[in-house]
Protein backbone atom coordinates (compact mmCIF):
# COMPACT_ATOMS: atom_id res chain seq x y z
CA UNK A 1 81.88 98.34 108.38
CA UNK A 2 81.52 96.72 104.83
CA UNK A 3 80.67 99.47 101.89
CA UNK A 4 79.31 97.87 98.73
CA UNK A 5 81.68 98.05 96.05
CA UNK A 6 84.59 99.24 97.70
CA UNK A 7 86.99 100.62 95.61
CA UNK A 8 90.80 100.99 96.69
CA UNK A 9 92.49 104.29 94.89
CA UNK A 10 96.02 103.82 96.07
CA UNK A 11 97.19 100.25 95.07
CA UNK A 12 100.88 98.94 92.95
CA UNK A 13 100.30 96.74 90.13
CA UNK A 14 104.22 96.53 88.23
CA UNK A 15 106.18 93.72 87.35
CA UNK A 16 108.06 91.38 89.84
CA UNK A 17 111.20 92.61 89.27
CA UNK A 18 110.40 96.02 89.41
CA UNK A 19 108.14 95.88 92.56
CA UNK A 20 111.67 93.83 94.29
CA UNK A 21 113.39 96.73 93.56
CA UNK A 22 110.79 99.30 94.67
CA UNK A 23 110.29 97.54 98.05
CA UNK A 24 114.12 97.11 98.46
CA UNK A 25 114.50 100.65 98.16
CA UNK A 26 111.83 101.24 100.69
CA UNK A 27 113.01 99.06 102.91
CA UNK A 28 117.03 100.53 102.49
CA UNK A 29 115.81 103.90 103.22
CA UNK A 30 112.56 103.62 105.54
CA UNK A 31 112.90 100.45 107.59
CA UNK A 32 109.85 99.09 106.16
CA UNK A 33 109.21 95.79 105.79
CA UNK A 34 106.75 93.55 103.56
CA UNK A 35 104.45 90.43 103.79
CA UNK A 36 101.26 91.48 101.29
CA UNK A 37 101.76 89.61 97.60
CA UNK A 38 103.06 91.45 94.68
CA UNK A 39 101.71 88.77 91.67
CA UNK A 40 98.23 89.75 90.62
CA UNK A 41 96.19 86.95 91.18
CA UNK A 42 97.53 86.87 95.37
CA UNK A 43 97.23 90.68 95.43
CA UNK A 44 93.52 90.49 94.56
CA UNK A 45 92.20 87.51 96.43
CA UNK A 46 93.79 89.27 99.31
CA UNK A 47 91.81 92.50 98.16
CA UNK A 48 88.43 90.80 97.78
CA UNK A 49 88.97 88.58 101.31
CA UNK A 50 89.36 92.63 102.61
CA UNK A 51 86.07 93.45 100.67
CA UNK A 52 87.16 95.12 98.00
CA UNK A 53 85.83 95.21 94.68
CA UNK A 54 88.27 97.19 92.66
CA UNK A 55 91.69 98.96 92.97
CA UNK A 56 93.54 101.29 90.92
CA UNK A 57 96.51 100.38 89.60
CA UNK A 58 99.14 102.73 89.71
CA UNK A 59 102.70 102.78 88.19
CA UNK A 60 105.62 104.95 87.99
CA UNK A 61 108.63 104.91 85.71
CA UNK A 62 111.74 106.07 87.52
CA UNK A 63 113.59 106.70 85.17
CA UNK A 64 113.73 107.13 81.63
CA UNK A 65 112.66 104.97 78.46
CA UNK A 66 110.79 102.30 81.05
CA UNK A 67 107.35 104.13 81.03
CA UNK A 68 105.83 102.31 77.70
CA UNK A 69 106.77 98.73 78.48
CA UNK A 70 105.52 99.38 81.88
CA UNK A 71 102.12 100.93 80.75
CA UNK A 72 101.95 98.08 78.26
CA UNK A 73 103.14 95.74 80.85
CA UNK A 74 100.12 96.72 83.32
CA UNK A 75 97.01 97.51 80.86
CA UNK A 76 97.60 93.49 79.88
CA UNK A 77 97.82 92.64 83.03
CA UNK A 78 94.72 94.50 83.65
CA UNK A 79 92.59 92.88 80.91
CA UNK A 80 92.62 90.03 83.03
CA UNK A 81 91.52 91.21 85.79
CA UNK A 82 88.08 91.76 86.80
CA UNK A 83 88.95 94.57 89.63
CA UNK A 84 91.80 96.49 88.42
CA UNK A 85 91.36 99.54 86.93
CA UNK A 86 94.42 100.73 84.59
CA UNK A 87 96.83 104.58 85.21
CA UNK A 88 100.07 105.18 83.22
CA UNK A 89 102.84 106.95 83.94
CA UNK A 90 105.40 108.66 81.99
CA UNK A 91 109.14 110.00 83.02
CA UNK A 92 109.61 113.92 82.37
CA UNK A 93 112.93 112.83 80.20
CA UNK A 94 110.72 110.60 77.55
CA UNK A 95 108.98 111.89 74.38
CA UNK A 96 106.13 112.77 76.98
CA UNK A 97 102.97 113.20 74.60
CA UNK A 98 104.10 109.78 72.43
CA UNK A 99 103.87 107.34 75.18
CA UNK A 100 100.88 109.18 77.22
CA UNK A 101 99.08 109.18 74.10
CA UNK A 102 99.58 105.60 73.03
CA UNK A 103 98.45 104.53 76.98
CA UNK A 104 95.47 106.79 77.01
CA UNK A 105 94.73 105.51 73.37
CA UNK A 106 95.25 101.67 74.66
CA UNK A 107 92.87 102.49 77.92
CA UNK A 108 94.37 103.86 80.63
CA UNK A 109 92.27 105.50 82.48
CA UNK A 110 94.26 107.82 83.92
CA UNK A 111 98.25 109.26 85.20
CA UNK A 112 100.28 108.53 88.06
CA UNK A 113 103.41 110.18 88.69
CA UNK A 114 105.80 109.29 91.92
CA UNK A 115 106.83 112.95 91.96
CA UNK A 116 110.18 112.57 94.17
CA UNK A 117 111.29 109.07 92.56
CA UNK A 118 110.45 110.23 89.29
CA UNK A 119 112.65 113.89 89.53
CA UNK A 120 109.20 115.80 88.25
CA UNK A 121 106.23 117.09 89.80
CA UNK A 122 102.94 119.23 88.96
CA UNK A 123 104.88 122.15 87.97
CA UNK A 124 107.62 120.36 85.65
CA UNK A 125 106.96 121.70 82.38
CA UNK A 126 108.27 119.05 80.89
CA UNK A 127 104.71 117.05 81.75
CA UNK A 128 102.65 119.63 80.24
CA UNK A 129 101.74 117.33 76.88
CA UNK A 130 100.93 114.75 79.81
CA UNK A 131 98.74 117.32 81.24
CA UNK A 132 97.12 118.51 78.28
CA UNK A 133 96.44 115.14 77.13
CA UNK A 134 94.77 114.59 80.00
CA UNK A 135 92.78 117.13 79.51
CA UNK A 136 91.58 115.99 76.03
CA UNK A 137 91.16 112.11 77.13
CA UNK A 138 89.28 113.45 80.33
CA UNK A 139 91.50 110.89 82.16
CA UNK A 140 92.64 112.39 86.20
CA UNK A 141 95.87 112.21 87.31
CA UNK A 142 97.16 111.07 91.32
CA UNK A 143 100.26 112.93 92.07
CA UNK A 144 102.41 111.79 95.37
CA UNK A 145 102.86 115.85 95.86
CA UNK A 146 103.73 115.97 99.26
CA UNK A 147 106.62 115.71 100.98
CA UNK A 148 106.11 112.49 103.44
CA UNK A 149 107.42 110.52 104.27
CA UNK A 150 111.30 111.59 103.89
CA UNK A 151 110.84 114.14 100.86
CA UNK A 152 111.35 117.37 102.47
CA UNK A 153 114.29 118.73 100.32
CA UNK A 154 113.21 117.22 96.77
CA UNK A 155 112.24 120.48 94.67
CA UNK A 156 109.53 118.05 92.93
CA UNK A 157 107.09 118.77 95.63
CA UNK A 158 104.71 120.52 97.75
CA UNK A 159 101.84 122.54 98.13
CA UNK A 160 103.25 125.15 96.04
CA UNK A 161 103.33 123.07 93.11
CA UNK A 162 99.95 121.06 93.33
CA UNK A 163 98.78 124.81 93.44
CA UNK A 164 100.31 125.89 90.10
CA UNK A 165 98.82 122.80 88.13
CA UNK A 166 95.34 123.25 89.48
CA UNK A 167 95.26 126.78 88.50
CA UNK A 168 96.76 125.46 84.97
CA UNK A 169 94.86 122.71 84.43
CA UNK A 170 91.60 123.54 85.74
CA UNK A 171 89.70 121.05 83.88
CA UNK A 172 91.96 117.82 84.88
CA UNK A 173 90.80 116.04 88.33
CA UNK A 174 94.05 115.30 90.44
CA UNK A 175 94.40 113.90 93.75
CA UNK A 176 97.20 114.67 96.31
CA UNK A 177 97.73 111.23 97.61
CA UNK A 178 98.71 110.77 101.14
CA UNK A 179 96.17 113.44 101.90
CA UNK A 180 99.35 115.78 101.02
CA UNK A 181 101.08 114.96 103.86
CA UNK A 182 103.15 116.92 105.94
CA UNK A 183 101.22 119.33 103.85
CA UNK A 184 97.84 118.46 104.93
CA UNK A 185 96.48 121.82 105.91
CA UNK A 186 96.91 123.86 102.60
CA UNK A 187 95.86 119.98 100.15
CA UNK A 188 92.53 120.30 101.98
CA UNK A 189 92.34 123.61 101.51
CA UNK A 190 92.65 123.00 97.54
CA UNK A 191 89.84 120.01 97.82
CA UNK A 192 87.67 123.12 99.56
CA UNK A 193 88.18 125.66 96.69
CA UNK A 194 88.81 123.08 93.53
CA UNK A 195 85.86 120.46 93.15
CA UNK A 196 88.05 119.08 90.99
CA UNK A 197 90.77 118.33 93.83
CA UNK A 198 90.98 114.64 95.59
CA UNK A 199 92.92 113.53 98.62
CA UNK A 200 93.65 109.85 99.06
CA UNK A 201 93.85 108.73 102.69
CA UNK A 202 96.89 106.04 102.00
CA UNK A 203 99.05 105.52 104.73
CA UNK A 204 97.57 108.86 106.54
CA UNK A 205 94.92 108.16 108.59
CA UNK A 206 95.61 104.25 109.78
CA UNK A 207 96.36 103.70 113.76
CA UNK A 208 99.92 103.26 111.86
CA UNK A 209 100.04 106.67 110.31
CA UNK A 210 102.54 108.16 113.13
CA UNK A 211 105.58 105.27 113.33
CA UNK A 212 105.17 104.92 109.13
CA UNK A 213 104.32 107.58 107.55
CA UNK A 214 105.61 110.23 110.73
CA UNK A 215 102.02 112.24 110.38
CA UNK A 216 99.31 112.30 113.08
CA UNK A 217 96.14 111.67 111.86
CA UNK A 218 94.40 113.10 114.35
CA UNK A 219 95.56 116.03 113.14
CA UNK A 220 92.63 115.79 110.57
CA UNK A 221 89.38 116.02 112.22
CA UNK A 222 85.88 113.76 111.82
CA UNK A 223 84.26 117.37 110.37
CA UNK A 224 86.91 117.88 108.31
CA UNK A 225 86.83 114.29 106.39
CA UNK A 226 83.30 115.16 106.58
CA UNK A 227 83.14 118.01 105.06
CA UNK A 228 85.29 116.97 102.37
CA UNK A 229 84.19 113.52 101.74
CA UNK A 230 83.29 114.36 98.57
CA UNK A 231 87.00 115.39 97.63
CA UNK A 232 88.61 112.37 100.12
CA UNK A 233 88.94 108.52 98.60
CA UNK A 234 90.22 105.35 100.65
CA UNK A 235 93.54 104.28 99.45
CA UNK A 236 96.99 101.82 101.04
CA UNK A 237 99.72 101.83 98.55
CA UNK A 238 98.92 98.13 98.70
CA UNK A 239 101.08 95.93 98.68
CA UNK A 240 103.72 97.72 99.48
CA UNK A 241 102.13 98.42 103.11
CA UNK A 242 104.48 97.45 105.94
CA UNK A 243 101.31 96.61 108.33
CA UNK A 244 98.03 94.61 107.94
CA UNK A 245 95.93 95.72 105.74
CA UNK A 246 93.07 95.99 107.25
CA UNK A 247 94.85 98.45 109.41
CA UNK A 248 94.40 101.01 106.81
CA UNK A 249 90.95 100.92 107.56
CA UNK A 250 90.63 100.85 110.88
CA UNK A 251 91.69 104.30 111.06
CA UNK A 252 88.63 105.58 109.28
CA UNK A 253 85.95 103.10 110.65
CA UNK A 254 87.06 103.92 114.66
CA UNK A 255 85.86 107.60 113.49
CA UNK A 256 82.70 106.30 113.57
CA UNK A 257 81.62 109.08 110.68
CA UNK A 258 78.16 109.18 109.00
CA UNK A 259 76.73 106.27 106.45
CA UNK A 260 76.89 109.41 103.39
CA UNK A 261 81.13 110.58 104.51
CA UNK A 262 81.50 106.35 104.52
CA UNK A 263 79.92 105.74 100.69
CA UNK A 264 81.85 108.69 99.72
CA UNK A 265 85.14 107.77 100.91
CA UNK A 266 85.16 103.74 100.25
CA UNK A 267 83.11 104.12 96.72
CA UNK A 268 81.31 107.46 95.48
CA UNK A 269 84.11 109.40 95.38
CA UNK A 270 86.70 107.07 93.54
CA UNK A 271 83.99 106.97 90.72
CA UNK A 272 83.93 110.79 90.85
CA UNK A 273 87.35 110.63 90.04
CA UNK A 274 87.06 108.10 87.49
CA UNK A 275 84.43 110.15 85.42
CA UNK A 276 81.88 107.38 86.61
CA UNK A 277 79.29 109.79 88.32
């Protein structure tokens, strides 16, 4: 099933060296291994042979004094791109408002923190000029706030937290990627009480879900995607995706769900979360 103007919420866009470290890591500690593109130019013609029509690009700095060379680093890459659509990050340990500001200021369009990697999560305080800016920009923020796939014990994340920033910051959009995962339960349950809470489906509902990401996605229903399809956005963590990509999809389209729950979840509600509808 095609969906005009597809949009991909879940997708890396860093520099090479960075990304060899990032998937070297991944592949040390999960097993995983890689054969999707990490230059621009390949990443995308791979994305618009899948039907896609834009991505956003998502960052992380993990660790300090990286995050404003790597914001700078992916809004120019960005400006030549005709699908990409620019987040920031920033580390808890920088001078937090200084570098969000200057993104936000240069066109991000919105936050990304890697709450595990990075060593803070929704309820650091240390992010709170991140948070607040975000509130004055009007830019949303995708927080990996759950603990899968091997982040049980880090005290950056969970349901807990996610909780404490929405009730915070009631005015900023966020979205739990991974659906929240191994938290799913209690994310959707924020999506059903917060309109301003999203869930991104990377990694958590592909035929792939259970051997990657160690989550069952049948353990989320068809009523309850459709339900919340207003609240739920397609995203892969591509290209860092140790499977085909079109397996990511698959997932969702084998629900056979309704035409609305489809332009929701592969467009409408990306540009919710963008500030586009």
């Amino acid at each position: 099933m095609a969906v005009s103007g597809t949009i991909d919420a879940h997708v890396h866009l860093m520099p090479p060296r960075l990304m060899a470290a990032i998937r070297k890591s991944l592949s040390a500690e999960a097993g995983w291994t890689f054969d999707h593109p990490t230059e621009r130019e390949a990443m995308e013609a791979e994305l618009r042979a899948a039907g896609i029509d834009r991505y956003i690009a998502l960052p992380y700095a993990h660790k300090p004094d990286m995050a404003a060379a790597l914001n700078e680093w992916v809004l120019a890459a960005a400006e030549d791109s005709a699908m990409a659509v620019p987040f920031a990050t920033v580390h808890g340990d920088d001078d937090v408002a200084a570098v969000v500001r200057a993104a936000f200021e240069a066109g991000a369009r919105g936050l990304k923190f890697q709450c595990p990697v990075q060593e803070c999560g929704p309820a650091d305080p240390r992010l709170d000029p991140a948070f607040e800016l975000a509130a004055e920009y009007d830019r949303p923020i995708v927080f990996h706030a759950g603990t899968a796939p091997m982040f049980e014990s880090s005290p950056h994340v969970g349901a807990d937290q996610f909780e404490q920033f929405v009730e915070s910051y009631p005015e900023v959009r966020a979205c739990a990627a991974h659906m929240g995962t191994f938290e799913a339960d209690a994310f959707m349950g924020f999506a059903r009480e917060h309109e301003q809470v999203f869930l991104d489906t990377t990694m958590a509902l592909s035929p792939r879900s259970a051997d990657v990401l160690g989550f069952d996605p049948s353990e989320i229903g068809d009523d309850e995607l459709g339900e919340l399809s207003e609240s739920v956005m397609f995203g892969t963590d591509f290209p860092n995706v140790p499977y085909p990509y079109e397996a990511e999809r698959r997932g969702l389209i084998e629900r056979e769900l309704s035409e609305a729950v489809y332009a929701d979840v592969f467009r409408r509600t990306a540009e919710r979360f963008l500030g586009e509808r």
